[in-house]
C-alpha atoms as a PDB file:
ATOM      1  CA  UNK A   1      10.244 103.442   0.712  1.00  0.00           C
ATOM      2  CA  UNK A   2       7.878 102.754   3.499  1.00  0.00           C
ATOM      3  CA  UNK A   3       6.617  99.921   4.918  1.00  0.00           C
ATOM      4  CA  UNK A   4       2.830 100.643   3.387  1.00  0.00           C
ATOM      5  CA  UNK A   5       4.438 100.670  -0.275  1.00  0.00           C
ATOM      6  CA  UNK A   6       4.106  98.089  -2.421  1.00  0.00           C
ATOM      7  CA  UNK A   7       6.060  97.738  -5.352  1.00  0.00           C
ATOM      8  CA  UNK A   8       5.368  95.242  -8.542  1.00  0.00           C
ATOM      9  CA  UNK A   9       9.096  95.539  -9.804  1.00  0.00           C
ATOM     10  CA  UNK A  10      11.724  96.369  -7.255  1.00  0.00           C
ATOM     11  CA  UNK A  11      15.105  97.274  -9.009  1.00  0.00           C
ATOM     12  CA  UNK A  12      17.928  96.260  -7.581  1.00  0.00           C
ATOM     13  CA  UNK A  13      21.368  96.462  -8.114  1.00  0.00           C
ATOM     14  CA  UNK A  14      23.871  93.300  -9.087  1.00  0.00           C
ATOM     15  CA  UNK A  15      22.233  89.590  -7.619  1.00  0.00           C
ATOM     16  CA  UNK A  16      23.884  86.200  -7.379  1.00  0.00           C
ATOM     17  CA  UNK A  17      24.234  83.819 -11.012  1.00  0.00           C
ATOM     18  CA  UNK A  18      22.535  81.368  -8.645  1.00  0.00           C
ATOM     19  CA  UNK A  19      19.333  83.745  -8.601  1.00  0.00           C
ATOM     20  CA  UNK A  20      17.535  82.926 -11.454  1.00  0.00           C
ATOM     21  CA  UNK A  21      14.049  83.579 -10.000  1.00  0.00           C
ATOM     22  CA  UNK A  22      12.211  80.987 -11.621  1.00  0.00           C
ATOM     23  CA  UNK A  23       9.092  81.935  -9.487  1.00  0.00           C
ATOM     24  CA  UNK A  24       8.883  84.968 -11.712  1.00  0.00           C
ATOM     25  CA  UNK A  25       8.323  82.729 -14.684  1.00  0.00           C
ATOM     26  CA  UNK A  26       4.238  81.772 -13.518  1.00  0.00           C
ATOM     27  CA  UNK A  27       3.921  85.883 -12.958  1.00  0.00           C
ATOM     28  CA  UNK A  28       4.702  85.657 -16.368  1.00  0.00           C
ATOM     29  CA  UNK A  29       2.700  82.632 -17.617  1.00  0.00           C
ATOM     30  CA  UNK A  30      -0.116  85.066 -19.812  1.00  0.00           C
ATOM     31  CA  UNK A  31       3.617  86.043 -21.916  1.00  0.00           C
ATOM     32  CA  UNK A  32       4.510  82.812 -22.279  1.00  0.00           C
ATOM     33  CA  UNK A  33       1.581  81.391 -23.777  1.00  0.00           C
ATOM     34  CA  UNK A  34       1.573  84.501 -26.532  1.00  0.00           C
ATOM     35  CA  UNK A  35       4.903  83.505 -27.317  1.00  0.00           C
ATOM     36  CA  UNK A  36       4.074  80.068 -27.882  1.00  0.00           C
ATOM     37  CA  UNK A  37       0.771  80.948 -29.911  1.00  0.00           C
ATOM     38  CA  UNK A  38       3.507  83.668 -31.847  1.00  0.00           C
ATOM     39  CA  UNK A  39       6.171  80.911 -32.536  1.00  0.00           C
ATOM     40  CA  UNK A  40       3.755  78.054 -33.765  1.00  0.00           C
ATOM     41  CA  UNK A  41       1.610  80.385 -35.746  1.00  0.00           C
ATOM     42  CA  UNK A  42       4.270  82.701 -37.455  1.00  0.00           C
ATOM     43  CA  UNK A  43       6.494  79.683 -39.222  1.00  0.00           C
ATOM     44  CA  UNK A  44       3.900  78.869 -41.906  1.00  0.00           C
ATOM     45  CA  UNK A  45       1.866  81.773 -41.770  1.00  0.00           C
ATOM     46  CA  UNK A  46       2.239  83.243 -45.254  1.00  0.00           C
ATOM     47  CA  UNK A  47       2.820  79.747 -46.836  1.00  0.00           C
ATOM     48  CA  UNK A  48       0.490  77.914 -49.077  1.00  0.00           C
ATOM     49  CA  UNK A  49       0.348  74.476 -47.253  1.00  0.00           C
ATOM     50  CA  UNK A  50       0.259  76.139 -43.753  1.00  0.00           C
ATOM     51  CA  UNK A  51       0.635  73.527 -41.051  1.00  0.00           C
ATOM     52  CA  UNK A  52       0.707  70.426 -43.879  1.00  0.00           C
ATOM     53  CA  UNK A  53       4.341  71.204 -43.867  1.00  0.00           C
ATOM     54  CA  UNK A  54       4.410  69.416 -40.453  1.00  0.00           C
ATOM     55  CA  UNK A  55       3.194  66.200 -41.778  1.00  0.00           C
ATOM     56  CA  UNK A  56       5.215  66.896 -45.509  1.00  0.00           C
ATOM     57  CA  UNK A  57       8.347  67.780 -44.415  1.00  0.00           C
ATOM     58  CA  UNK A  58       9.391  64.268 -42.268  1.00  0.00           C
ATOM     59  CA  UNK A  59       7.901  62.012 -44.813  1.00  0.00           C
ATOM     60  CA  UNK A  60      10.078  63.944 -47.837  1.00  0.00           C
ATOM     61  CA  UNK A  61      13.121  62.903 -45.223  1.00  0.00           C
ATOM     62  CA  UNK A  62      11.716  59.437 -44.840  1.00  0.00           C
ATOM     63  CA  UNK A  63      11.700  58.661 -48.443  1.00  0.00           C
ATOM     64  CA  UNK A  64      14.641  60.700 -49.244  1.00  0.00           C
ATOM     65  CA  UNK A  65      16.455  58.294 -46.863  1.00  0.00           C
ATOM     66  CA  UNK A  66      14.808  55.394 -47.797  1.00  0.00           C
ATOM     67  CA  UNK A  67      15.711  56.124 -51.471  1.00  0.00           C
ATOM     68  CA  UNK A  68      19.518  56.612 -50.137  1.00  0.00           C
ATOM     69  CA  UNK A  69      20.456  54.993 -47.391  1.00  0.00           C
ATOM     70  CA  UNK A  70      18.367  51.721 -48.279  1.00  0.00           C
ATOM     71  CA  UNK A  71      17.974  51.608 -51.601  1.00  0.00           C
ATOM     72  CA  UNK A  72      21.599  52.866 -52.843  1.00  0.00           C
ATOM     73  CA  UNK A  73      23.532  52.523 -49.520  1.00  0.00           C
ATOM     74  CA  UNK A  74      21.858  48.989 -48.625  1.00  0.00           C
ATOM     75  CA  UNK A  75      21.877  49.826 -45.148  1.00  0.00           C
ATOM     76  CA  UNK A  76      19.781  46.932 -42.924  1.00  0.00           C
ATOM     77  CA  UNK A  77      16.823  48.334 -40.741  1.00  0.00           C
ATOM     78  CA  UNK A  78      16.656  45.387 -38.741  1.00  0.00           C
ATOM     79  CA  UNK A  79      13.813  44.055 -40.465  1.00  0.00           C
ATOM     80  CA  UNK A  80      11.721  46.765 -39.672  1.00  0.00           C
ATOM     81  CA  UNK A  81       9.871  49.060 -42.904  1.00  0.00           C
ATOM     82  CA  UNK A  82      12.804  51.820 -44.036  1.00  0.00           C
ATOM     83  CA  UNK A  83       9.960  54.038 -43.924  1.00  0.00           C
ATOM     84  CA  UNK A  84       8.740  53.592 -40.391  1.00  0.00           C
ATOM     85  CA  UNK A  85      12.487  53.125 -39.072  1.00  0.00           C
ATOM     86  CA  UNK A  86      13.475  56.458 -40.396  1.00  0.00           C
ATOM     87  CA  UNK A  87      10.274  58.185 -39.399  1.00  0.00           C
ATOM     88  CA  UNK A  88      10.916  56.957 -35.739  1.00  0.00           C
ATOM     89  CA  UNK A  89      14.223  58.382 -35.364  1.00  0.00           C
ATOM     90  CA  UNK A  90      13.082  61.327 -37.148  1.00  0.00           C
ATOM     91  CA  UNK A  91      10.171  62.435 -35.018  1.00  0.00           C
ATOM     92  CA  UNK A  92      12.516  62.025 -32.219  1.00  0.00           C
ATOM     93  CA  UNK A  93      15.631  63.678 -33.346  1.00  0.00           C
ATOM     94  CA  UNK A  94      13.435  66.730 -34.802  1.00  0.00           C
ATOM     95  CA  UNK A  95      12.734  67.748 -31.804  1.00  0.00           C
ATOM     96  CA  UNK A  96      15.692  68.039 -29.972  1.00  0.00           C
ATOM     97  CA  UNK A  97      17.147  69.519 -33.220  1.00  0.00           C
ATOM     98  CA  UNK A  98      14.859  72.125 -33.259  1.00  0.00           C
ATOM     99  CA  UNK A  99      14.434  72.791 -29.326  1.00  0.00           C
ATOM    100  CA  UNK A 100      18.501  73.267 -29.972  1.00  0.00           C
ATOM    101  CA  UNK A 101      18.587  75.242 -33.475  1.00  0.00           C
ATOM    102  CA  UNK A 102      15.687  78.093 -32.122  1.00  0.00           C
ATOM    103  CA  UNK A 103      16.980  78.581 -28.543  1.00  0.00           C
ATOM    104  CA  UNK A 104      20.233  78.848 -29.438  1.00  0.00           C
ATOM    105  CA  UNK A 105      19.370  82.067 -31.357  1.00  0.00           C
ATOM    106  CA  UNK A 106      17.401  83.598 -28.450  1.00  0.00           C
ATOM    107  CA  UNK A 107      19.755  86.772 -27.894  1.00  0.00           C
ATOM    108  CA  UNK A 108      20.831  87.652 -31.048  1.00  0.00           C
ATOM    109  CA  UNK A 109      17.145  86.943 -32.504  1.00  0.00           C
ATOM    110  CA  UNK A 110      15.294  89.073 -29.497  1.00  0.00           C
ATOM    111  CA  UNK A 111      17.471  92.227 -29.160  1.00  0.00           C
ATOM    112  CA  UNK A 112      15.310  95.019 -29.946  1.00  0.00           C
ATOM    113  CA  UNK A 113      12.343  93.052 -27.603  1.00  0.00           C
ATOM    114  CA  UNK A 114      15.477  92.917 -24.844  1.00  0.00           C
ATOM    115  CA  UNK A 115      16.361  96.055 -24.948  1.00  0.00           C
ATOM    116  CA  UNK A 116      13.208  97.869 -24.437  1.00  0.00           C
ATOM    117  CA  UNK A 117      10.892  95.901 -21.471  1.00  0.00           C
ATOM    118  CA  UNK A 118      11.995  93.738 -18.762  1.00  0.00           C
ATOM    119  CA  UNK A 119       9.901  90.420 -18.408  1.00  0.00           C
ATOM    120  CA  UNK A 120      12.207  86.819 -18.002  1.00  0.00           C
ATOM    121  CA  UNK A 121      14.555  86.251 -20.360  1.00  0.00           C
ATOM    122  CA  UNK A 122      13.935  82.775 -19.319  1.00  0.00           C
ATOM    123  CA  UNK A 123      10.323  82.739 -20.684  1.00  0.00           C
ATOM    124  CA  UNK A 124      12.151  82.742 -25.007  1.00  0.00           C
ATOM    125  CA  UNK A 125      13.819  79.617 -24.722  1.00  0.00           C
ATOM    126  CA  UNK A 126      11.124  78.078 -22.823  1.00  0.00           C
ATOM    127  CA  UNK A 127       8.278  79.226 -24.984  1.00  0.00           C
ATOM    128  CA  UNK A 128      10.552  77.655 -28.184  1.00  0.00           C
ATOM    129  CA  UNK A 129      10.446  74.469 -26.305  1.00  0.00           C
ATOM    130  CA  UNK A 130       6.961  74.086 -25.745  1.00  0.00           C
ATOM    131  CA  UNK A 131       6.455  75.304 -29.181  1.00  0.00           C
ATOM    132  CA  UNK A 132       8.066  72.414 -30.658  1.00  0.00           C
ATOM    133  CA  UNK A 133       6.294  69.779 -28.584  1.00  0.00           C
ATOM    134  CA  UNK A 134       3.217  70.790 -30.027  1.00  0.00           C
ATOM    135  CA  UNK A 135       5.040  70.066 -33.684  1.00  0.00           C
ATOM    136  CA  UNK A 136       5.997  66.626 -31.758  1.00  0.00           C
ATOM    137  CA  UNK A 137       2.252  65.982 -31.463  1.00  0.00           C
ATOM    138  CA  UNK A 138       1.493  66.826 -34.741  1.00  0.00           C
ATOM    139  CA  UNK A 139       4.162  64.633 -35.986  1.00  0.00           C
ATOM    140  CA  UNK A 140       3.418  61.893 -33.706  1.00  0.00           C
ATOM    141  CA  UNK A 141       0.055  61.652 -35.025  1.00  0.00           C
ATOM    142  CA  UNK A 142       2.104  60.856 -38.394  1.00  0.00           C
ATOM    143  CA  UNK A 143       4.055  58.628 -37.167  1.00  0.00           C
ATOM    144  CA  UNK A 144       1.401  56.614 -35.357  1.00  0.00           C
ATOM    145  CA  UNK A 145      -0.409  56.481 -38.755  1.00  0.00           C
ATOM    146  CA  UNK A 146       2.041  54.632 -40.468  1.00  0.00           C
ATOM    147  CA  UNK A 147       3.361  52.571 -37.084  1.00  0.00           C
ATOM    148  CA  UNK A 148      -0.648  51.588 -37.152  1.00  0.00           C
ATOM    149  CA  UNK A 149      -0.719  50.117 -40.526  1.00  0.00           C
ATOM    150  CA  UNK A 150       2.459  48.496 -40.703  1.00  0.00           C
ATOM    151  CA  UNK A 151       1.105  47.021 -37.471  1.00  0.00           C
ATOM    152  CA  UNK A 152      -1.643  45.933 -38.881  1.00  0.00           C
ATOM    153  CA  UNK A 153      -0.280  44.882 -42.272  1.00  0.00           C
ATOM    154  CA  UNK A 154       2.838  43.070 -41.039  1.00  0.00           C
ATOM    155  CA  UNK A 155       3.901  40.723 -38.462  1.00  0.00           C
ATOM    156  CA  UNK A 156       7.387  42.830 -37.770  1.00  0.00           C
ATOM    157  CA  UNK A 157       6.255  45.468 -35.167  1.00  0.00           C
ATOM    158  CA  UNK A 158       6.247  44.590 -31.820  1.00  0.00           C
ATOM    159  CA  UNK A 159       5.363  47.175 -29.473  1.00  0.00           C
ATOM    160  CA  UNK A 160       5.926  47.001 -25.459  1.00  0.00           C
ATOM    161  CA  UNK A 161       5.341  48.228 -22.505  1.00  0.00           C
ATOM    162  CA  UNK A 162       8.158  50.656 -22.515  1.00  0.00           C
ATOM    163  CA  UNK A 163       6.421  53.184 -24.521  1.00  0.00           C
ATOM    164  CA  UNK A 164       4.715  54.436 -20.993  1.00  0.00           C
ATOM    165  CA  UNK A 165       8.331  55.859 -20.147  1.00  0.00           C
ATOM    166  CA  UNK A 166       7.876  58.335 -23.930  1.00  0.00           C
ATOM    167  CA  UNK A 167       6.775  61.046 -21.954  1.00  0.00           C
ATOM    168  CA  UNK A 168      10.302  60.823 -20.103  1.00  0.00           C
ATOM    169  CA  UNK A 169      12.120  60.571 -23.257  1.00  0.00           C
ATOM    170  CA  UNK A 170      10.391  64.048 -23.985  1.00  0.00           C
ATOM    171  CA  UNK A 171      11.420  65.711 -20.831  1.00  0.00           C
ATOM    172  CA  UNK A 172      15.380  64.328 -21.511  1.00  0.00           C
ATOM    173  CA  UNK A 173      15.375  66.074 -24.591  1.00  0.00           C
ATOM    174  CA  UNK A 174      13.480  69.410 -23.534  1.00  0.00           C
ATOM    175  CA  UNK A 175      16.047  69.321 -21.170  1.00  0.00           C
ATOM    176  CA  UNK A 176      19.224  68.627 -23.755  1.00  0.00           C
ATOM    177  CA  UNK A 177      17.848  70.844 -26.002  1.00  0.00           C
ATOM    178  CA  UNK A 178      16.882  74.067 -24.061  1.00  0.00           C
ATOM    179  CA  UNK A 179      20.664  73.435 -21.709  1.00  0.00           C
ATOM    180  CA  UNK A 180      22.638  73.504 -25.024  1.00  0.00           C
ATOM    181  CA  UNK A 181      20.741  75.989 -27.004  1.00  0.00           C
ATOM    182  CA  UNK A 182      20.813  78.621 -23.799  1.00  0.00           C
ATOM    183  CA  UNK A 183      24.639  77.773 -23.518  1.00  0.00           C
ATOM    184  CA  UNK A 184      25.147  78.894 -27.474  1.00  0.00           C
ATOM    185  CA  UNK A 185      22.592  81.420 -26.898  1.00  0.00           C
ATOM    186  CA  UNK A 186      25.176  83.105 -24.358  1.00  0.00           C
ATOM    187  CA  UNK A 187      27.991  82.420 -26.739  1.00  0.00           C
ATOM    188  CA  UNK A 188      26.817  83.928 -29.828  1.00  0.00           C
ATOM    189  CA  UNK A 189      26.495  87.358 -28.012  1.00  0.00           C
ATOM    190  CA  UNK A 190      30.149  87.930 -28.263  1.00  0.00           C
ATOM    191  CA  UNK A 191      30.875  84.886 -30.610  1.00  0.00           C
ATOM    192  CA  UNK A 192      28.976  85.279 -33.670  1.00  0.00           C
ATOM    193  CA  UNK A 193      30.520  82.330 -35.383  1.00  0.00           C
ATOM    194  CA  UNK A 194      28.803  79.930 -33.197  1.00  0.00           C
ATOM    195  CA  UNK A 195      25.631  80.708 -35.349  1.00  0.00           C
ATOM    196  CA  UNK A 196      27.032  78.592 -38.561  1.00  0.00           C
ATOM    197  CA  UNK A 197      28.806  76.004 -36.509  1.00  0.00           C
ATOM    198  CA  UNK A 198      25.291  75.283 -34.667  1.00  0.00           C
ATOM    199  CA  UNK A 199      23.979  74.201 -38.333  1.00  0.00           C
ATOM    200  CA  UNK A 200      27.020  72.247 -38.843  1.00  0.00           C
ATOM    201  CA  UNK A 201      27.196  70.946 -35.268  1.00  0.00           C
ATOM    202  CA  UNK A 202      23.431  70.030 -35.236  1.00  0.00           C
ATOM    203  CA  UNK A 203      23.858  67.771 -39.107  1.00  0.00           C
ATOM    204  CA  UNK A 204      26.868  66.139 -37.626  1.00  0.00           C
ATOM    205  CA  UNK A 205      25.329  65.157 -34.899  1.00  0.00           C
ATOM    206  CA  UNK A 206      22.663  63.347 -36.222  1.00  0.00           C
ATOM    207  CA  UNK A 207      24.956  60.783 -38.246  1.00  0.00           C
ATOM    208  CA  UNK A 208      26.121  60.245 -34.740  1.00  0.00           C
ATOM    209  CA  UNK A 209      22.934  58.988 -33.821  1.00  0.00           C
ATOM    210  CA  UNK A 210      20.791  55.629 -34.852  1.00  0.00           C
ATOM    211  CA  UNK A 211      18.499  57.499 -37.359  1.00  0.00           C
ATOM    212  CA  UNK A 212      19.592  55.837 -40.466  1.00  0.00           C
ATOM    213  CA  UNK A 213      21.417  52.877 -39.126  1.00  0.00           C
ATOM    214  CA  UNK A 214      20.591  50.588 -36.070  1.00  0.00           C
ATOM    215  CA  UNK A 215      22.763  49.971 -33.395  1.00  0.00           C
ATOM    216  CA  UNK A 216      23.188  46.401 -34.343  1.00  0.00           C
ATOM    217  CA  UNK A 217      24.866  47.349 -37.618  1.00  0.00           C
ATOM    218  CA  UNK A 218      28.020  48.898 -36.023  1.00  0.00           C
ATOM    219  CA  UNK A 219      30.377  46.435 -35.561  1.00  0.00           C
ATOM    220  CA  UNK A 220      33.830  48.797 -34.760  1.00  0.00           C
ATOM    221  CA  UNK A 221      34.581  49.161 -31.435  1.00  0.00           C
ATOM    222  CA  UNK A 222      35.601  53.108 -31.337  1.00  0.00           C
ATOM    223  CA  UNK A 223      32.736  53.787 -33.504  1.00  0.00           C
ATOM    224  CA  UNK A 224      30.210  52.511 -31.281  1.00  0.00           C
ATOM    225  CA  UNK A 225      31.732  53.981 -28.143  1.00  0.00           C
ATOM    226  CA  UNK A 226      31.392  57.365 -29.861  1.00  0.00           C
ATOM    227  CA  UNK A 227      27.907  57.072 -30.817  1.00  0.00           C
ATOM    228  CA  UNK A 228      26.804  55.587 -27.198  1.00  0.00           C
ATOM    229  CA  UNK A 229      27.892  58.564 -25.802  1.00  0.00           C
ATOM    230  CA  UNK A 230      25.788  60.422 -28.074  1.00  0.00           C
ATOM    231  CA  UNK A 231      23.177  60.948 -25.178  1.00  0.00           C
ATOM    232  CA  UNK A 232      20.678  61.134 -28.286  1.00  0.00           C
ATOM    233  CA  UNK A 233      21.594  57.436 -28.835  1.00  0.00           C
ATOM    234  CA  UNK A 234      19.825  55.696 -26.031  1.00  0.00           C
ATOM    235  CA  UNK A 235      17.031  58.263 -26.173  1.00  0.00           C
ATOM    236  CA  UNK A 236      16.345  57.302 -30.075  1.00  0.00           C
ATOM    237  CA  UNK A 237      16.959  53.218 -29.436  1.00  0.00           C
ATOM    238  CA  UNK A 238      14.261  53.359 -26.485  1.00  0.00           C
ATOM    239  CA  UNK A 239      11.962  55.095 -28.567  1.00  0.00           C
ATOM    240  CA  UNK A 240      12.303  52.293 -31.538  1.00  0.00           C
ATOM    241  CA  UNK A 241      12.277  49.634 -29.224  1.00  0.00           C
ATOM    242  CA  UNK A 242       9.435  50.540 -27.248  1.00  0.00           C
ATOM    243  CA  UNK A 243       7.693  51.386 -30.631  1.00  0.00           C
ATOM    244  CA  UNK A 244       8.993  49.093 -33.199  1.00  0.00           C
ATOM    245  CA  UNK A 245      10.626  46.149 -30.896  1.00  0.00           C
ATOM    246  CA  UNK A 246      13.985  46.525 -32.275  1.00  0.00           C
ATOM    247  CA  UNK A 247      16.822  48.616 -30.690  1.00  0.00           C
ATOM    248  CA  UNK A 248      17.598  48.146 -27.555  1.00  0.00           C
ATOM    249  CA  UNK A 249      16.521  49.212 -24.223  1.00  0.00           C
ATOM    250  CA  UNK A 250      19.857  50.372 -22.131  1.00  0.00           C
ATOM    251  CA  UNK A 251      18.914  51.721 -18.585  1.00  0.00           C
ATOM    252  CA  UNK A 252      22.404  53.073 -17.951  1.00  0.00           C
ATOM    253  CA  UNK A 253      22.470  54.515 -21.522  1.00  0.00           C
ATOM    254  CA  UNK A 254      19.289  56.336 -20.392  1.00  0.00           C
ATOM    255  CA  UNK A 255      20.407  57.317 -17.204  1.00  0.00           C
ATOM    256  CA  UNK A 256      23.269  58.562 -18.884  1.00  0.00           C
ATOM    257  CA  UNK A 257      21.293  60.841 -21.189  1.00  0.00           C
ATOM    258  CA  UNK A 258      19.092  62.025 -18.218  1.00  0.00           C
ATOM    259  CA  UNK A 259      22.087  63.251 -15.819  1.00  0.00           C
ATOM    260  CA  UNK A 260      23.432  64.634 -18.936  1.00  0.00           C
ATOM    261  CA  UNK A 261      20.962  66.653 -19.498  1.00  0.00           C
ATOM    262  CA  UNK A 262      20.123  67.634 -15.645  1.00  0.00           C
ATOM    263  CA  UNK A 263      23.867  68.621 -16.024  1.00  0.00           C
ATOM    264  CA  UNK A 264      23.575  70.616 -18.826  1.00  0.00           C
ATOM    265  CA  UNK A 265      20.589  72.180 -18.092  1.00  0.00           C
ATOM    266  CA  UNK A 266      21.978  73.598 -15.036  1.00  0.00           C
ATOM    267  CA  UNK A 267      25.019  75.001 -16.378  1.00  0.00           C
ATOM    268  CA  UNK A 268      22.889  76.013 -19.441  1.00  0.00           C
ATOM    269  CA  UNK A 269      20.231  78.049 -16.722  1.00  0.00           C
ATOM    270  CA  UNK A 270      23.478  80.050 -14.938  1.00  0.00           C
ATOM    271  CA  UNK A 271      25.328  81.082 -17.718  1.00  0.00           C
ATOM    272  CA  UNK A 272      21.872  82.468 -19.626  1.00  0.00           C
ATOM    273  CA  UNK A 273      21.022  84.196 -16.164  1.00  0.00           C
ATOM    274  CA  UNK A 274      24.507  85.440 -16.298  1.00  0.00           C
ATOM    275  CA  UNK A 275      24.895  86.964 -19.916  1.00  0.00           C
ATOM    276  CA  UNK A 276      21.346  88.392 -19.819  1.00  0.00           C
ATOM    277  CA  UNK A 277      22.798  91.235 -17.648  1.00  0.00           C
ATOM    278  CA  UNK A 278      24.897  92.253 -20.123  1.00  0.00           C
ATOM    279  CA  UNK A 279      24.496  91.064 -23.484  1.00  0.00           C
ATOM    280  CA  UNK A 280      22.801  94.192 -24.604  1.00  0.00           C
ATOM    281  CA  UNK A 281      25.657  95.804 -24.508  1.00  0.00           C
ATOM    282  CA  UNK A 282      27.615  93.425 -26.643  1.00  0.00           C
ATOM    283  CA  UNK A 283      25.224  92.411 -29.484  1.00  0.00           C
END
């Protein structure tokens, strides 16, 4: 090859884990968006209610909960509206959930695109975030519905100035969600199994985190410990508190979560860059 060529792709032969190339991503940026528009568009698309299961879906959960975990259960929200409690740590929580449950299938759900053009592999997982933070807006718009006229009706909200920090909340779990999910992604090539314990893994997780219980209600030790280090925990308690004025606001609980994530996002990035030499010839 001369000097006068110019090449768009260049193949070369084997490269570093540590070159993932994310500069190839913005080339890219035109793919990404059409896999956004694809994701958000194709879930309800041949569905009667269309994007009204957004809005449907967490209040069915709300109630359901309220009806259980209040009503039957007689477990305290710390004064705040079962409905509104639940819905907080619901918004929150389904979005890391389903940042998690969609990346995690990006191999095993995108072989036949894999195998026949190149582009990012990178650009799946990250489209599937983005995705679902336009579902967060839709359902924060819910949310801020009812937060609004329990605000308005009752003297038991007390919003502060820790909701400017919600946008970092997001990032933390874009970050815990898209770092896990790209680990299992890599897993499931050779390990189909992880598909159903993801499921599992995901449920059993959330009883591990303040959804349907406040913090204030555990009172053993061991119990608590677990669910602090939950890095969901501090993420959902900031959220109510900065919303609601209950929970609690724990910077090193937060920083926790953060370097978490950072962590787990990095490992998360290698070991996808890794497998997505060779998974094709394994799924």
């Amino acid at each position: 090859m001369t000097e006068e060529e110019n090449w768009d792709i260049v193949i070369e032969p084997k490269r570093s884990i540590l070159d993932v190339r994310l500069g190839e991503i913005w080339k890219y940026k035109d793919l990404l968006l059409l896999f956004v528009w694809r994701d958000f568009v194709s879930v309800y698309k041949q569905t009667i209610l269309g994007p009204l299961w957004f809005f449907i879906q967490p209040i069915i959960t709300a109630v359901t909960f309220n009806l259980i975990f209040n009503n039957i259960a007689n477990i305290k929200t710390d004064g705040i509206p079962p409905i509104l409690f639940y819905m907080a740590g619901l918004t929150m929580w389904g979005y890391f959930a389903e940042c998690l449950n969609k990346t995690s299938g990006t191999f095993t759900g995108n072989q036949g695109l894999f195998g026949k053009v190149y582009f990012p592999r990178l650009i799946v997982p990250l489209s599937v975030v983005i995705t679902n933070l336009l579902k967060l807006g839709i359902q924060m718009l819910l949310f801020t519905s009812f937060w609004l006229y329990f605000y308005i009706t009752t003297d038991k909200i007390a919003p502060n100035f820790v909701i400017l920090i919600f946008p970092f909340l997001v990032l933390i779990m874009a970050s815990l969600g898209l770092g896990i999910g790209m680990l299992v992604s890599a897993l499931t090539t050779k390990y189909r199994d992880m598909t159903f314990l993801v499921g599992f893994g995901v449920s059993l997780l959330m009883y591990a985190s303040p959804i349907i219980y406040p913090i204030s209600e555990i009172k053993n030790p061991t119990i608590l410990m677990v669910i602090k280090a939950n890095p969901m925990t501090s993420i959902i308690e900031t959220f109510k508190h900065a919303f609601l004025g209950t929970g609690s606001l724990d910077l090193f609980g937060l920083l926790y979560s953060a370097a978490f994530a950072i962590v787990v996002l990095f490992i998360g990035i290698i070991v996808f860059n890794k497998v997505e030499k060779s998974f094709i010839d394994t799924v």
